[in-house]
Protein backbone atom coordinates (compact mmCIF):
# COMPACT_ATOMS: atom_id res chain seq x y z
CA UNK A 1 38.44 31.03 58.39
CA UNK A 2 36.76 28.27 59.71
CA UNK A 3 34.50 30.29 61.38
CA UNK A 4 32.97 31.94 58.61
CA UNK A 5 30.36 30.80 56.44
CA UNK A 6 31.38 29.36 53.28
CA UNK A 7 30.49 31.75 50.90
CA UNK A 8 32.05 34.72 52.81
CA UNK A 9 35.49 32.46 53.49
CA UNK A 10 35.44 32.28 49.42
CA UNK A 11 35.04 35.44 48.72
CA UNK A 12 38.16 36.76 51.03
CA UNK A 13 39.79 34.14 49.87
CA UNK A 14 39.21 34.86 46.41
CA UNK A 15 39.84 38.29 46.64
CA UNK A 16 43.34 37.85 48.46
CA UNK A 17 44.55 35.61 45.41
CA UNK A 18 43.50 38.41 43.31
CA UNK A 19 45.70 40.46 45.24
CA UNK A 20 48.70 37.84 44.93
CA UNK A 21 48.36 37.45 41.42
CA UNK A 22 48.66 41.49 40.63
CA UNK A 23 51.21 41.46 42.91
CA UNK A 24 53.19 39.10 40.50
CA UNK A 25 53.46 41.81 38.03
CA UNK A 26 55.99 43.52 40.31
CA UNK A 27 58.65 41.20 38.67
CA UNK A 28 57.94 42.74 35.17
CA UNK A 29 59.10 45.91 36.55
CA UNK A 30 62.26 43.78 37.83
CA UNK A 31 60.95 44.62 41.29
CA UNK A 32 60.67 41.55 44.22
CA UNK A 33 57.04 40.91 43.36
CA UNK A 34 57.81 36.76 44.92
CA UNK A 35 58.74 38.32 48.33
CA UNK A 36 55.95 41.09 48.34
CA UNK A 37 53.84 37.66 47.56
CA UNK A 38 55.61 35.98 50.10
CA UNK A 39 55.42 38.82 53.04
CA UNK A 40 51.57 39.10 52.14
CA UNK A 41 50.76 35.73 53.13
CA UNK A 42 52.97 35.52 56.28
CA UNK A 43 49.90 38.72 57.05
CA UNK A 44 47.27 35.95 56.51
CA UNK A 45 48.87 33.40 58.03
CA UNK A 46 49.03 36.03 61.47
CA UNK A 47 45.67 37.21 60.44
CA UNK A 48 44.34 33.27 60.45
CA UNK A 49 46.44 31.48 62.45
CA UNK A 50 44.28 28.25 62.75
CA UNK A 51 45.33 28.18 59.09
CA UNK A 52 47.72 24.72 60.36
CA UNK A 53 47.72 23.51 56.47
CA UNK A 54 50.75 26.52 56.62
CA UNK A 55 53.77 24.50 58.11
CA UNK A 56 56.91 24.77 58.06
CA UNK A 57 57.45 23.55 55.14
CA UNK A 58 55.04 25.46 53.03
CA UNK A 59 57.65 28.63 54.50
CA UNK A 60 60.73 26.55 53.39
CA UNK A 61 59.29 26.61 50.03
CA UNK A 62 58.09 29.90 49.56
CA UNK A 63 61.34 30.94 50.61
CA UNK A 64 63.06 28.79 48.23
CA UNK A 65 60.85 29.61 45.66
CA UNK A 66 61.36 33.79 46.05
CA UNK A 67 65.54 33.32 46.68
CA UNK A 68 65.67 30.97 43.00
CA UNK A 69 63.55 33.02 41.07
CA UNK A 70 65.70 36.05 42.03
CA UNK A 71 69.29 34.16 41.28
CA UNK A 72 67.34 33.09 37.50
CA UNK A 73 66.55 36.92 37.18
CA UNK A 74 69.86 38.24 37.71
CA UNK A 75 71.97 35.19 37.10
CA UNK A 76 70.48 34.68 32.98
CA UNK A 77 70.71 38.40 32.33
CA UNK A 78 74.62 38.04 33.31
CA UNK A 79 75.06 35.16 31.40
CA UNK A 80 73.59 36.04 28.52
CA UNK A 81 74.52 39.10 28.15
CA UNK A 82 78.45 38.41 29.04
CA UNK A 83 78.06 35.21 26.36
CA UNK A 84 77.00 37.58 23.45
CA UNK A 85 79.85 39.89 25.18
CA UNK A 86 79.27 42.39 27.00
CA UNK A 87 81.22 44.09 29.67
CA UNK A 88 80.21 44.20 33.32
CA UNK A 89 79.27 47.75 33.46
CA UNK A 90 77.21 47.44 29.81
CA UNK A 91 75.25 44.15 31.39
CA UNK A 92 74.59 46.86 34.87
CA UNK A 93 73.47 49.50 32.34
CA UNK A 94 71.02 46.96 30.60
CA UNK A 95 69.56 46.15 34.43
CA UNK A 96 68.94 49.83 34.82
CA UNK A 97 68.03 50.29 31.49
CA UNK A 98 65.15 47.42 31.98
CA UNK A 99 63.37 48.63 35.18
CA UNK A 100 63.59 52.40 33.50
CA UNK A 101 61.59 50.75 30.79
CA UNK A 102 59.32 48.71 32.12
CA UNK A 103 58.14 52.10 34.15
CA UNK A 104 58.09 53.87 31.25
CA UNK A 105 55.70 52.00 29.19
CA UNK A 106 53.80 50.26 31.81
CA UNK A 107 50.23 52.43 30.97
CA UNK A 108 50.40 51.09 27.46
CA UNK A 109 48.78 48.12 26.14
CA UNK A 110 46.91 47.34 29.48
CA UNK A 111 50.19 47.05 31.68
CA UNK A 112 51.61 44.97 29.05
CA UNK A 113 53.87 47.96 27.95
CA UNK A 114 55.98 47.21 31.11
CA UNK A 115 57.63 43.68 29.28
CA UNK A 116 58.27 46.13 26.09
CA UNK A 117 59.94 48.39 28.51
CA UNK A 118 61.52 46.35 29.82
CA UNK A 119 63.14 44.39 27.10
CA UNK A 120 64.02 47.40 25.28
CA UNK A 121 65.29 49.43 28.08
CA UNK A 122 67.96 46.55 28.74
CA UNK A 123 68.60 46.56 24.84
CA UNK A 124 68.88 50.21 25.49
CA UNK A 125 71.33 50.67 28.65
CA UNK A 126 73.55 47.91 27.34
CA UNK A 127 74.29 49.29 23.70
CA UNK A 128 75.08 52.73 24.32
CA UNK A 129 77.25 52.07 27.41
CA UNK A 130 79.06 49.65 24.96
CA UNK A 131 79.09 51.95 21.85
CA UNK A 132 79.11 55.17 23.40
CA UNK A 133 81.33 55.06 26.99
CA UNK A 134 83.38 51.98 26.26
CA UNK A 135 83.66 52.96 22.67
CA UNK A 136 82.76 49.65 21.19
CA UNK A 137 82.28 48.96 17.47
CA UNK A 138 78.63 49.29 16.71
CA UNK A 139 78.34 45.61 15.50
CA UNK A 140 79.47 44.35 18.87
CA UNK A 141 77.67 46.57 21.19
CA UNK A 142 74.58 45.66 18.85
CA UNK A 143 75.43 41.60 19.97
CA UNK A 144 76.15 42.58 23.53
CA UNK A 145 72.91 44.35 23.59
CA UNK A 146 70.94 41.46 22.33
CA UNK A 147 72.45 39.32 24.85
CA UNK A 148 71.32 41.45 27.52
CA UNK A 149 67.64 42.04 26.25
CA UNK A 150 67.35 37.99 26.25
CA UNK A 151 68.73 37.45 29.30
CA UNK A 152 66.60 39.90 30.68
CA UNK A 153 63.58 38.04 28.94
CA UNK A 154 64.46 34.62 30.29
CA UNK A 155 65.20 36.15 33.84
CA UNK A 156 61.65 37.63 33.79
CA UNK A 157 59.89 34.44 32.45
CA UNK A 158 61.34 32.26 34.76
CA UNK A 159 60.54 34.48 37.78
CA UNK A 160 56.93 34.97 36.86
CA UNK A 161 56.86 31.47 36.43
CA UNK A 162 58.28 30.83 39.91
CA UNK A 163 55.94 33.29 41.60
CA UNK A 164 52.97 31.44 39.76
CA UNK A 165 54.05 28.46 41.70
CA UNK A 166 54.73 30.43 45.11
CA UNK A 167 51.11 31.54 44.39
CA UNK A 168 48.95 27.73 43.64
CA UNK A 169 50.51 26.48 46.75
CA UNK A 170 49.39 29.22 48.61
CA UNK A 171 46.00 28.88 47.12
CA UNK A 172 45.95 25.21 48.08
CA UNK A 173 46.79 26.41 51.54
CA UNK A 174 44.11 29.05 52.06
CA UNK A 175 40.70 28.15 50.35
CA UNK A 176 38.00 27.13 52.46
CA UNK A 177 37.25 23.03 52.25
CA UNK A 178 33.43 23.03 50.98
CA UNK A 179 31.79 21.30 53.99
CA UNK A 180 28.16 21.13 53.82
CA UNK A 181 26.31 22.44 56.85
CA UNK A 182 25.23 20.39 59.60
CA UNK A 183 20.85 19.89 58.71
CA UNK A 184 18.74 21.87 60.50
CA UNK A 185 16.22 20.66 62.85
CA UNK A 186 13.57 22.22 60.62
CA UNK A 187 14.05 20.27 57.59
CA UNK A 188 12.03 18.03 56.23
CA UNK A 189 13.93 14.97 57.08
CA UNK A 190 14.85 15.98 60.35
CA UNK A 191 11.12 16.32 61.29
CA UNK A 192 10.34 13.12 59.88
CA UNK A 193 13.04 11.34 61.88
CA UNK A 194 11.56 12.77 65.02
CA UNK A 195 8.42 12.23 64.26
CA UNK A 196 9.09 8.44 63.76
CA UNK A 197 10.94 8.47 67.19
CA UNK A 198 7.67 9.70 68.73
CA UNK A 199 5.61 7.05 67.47
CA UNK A 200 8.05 4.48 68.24
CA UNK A 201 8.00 5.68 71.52
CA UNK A 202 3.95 5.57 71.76
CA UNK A 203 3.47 1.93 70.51
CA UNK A 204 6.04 0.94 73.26
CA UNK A 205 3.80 2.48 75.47
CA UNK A 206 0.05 1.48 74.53
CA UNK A 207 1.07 -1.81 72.85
């Protein structure tokens, strides 16, 4: 965007972060909201491809960033929630359960409804496919479903968390440097520099 004056270059720039940072809410709804992050600025990087600050290595770790947060997402919700013991198909119901939820309840509370959802719908899916298909005491389903809603918590927190990273070092990458423009031949000290030229150049000639 070096072509641009500075204040529009902000601006866009501004505005795409904007557009990066909603995009981070995807992962509340347990949706990839680091690679829809990621596959947005690969379009700015084609869009601006004097952008050279975006080397290879700022793509090795994007991509690293989007692949961990998704193996923290799905590999705490597993853990957890086969530690406090649940079954396979009780810690799938509590995945299910959580993206059901966080849909559910995203228009309350200013999108905040979506983490409720979320966290209850995997509290949700997990105890009644315990208690109700597996035919689980209620105590234990209760525990497996607890396990489940916190792995689902951590999963979530760390991936935000990751994506906030994926999305300052793309922010370092795209905003404009704040280079002052070159003076104009106008201003007052440019006109006073020529003007001292010119009677240099006079008293070399006369004297």
């Amino acid at each position: 965007m070096d072509f641009l004056p500075f204040p529009i270059a902000t601006a866009l720039a501004g505005a795409f972060l904007t557009l990066l940072g909603f995009v981070l809410l995807l992962n509340v709804f347990g949706l990839p909201g680091n690679w829809v992050l990621l596959g947005l600025t690969v379009l700015w990087k084609l869009a601006h491809p004097a952008a050279t600050q975006m080397d290879i290595r700022f793509w090795i770790l994007m991509a690293g960033f989007a692949l961990t947060g998704e193996v923290l997402e799905f590999g705490l919700q597993v853990v957890k929630a086969r530690k406090y013991g649940s079954s396979s198909s009780g810690t799938f119901a509590g995945m299910i359960g959580a993206i059901a939820g966080a849909i559910l309840l995203a228009p309350l509370f200013f999108g905040l409804g979506a983490l409720i959802g979320a966290l209850a719908g995997a509290w949700t899916g997990c105890f009644f496919t315990e208690r109700l298909i597996r035919g689980r005491p209620a105590g234990e389903s209760m525990t497996a479903a607890f396990g489940a809603m916190m792995g689902r918590f951590l999963g979530t927190v760390c991936k935000c968390g990751i994506g906030g990273c994926m999305l300052a070092l793309t922010a370092g990458r795209i905003w404009p440097d704040c280079q002052p423009p070159p003076p104009s031949p106008f201003e007052p000290d440019a006109v006073g520099g020529a003007a001292r030229v010119m009677l240099d150049v006079c008293a070399s000639v006369f004297c």
